[in-house]
Protein backbone atom coordinates (compact mmCIF):
# COMPACT_ATOMS: atom_id res chain seq x y z
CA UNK A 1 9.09 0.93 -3.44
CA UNK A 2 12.53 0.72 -4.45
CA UNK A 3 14.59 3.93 -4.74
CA UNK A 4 17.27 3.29 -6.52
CA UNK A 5 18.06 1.35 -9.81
CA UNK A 6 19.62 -1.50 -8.08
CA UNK A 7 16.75 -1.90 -5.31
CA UNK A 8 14.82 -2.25 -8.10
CA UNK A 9 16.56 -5.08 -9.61
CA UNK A 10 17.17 -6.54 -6.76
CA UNK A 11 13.07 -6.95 -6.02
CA UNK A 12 12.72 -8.02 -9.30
CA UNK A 13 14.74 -11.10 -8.94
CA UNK A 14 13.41 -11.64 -5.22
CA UNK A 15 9.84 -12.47 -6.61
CA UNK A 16 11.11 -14.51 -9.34
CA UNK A 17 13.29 -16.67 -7.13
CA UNK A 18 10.80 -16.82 -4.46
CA UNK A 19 8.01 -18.68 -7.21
CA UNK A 20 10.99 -20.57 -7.86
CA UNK A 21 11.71 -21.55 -4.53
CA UNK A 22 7.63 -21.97 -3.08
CA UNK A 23 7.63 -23.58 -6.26
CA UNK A 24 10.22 -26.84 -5.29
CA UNK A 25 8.99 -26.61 -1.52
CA UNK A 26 5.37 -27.43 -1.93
CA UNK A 27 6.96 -30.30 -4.85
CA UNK A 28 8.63 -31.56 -1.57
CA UNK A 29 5.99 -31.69 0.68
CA UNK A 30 3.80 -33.05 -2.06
CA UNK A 31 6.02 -35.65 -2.34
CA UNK A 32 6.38 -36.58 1.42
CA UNK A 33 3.30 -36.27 1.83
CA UNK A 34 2.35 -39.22 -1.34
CA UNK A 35 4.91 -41.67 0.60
CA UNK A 36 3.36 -41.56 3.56
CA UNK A 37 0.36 -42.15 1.87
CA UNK A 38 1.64 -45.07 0.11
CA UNK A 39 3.55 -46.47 3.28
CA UNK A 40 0.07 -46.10 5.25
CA UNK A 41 -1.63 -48.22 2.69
CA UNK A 42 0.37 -51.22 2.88
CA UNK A 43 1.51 -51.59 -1.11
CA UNK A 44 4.94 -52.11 -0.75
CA UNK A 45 5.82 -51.75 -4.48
CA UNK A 46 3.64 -48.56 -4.69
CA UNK A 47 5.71 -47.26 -1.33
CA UNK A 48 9.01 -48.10 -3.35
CA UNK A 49 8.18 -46.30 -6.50
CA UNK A 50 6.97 -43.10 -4.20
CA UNK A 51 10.00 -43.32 -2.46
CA UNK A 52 12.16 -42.94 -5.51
CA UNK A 53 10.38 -39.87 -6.90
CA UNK A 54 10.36 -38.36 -3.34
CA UNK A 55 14.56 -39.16 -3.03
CA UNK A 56 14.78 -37.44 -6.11
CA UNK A 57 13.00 -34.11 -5.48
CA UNK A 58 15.03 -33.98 -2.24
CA UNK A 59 17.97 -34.30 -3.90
CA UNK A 60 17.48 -31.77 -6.26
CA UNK A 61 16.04 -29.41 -3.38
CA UNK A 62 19.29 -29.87 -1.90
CA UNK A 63 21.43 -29.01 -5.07
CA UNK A 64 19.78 -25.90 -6.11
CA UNK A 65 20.13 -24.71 -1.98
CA UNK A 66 16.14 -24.93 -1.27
CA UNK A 67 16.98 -26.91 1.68
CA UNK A 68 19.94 -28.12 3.48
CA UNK A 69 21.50 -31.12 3.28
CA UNK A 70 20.83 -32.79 6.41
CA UNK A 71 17.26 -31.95 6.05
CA UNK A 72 16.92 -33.82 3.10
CA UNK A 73 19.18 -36.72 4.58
CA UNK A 74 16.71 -37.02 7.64
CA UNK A 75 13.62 -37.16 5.21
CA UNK A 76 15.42 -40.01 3.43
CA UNK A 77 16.49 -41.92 6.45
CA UNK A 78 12.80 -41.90 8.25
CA UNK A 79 11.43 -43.13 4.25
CA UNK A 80 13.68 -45.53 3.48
CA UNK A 81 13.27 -47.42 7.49
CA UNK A 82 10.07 -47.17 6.76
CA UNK A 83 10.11 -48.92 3.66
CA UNK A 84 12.26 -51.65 5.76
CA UNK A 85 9.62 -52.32 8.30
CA UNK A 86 6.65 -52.66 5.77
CA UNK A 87 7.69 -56.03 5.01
């Protein structure tokens, strides 16, 4: 329990960021996860449109500072070679 005004506020905000936050992770896992799906079953344009919406969430994982940069770059990288070798 928070003793002061400002502790107070300051939990406050902590749970309210932290839905925010579990919130976009599991969207980014979700979305991983549905490409790899995809790429495992073989339907290339199926794989493609996955890829998009997964590029997308990363992106904006990265831009509100749910996950770093490079991260996100890495995720990309192994997606889109994948998408390269399904042909």
């Amino acid at each position: 329990m928070a003793n002061t005004p400002s502790a107070a506020k300051r939990a406050r905000q902590t749970e309210r960021r932290t839905l925010i936050n579990r919130r976009t992770h599991t969207a980014v896992k979700n979305q991983l996860k549905s490409v790899r799906e995809a790429l495992k079953s073989g339907k290339k344009d199926e794989a493609q449109v996955a890829a998009n919406h997964c590029v997308s969430t990363l992106d904006k994982a990265v831009k509100t500072g749910n996950m770093h940069r490079n991260t996100a770059n890495r995720h990309k990288t192994v997606i889109s070679r994948s998408l390269v070798a399904l042909n």
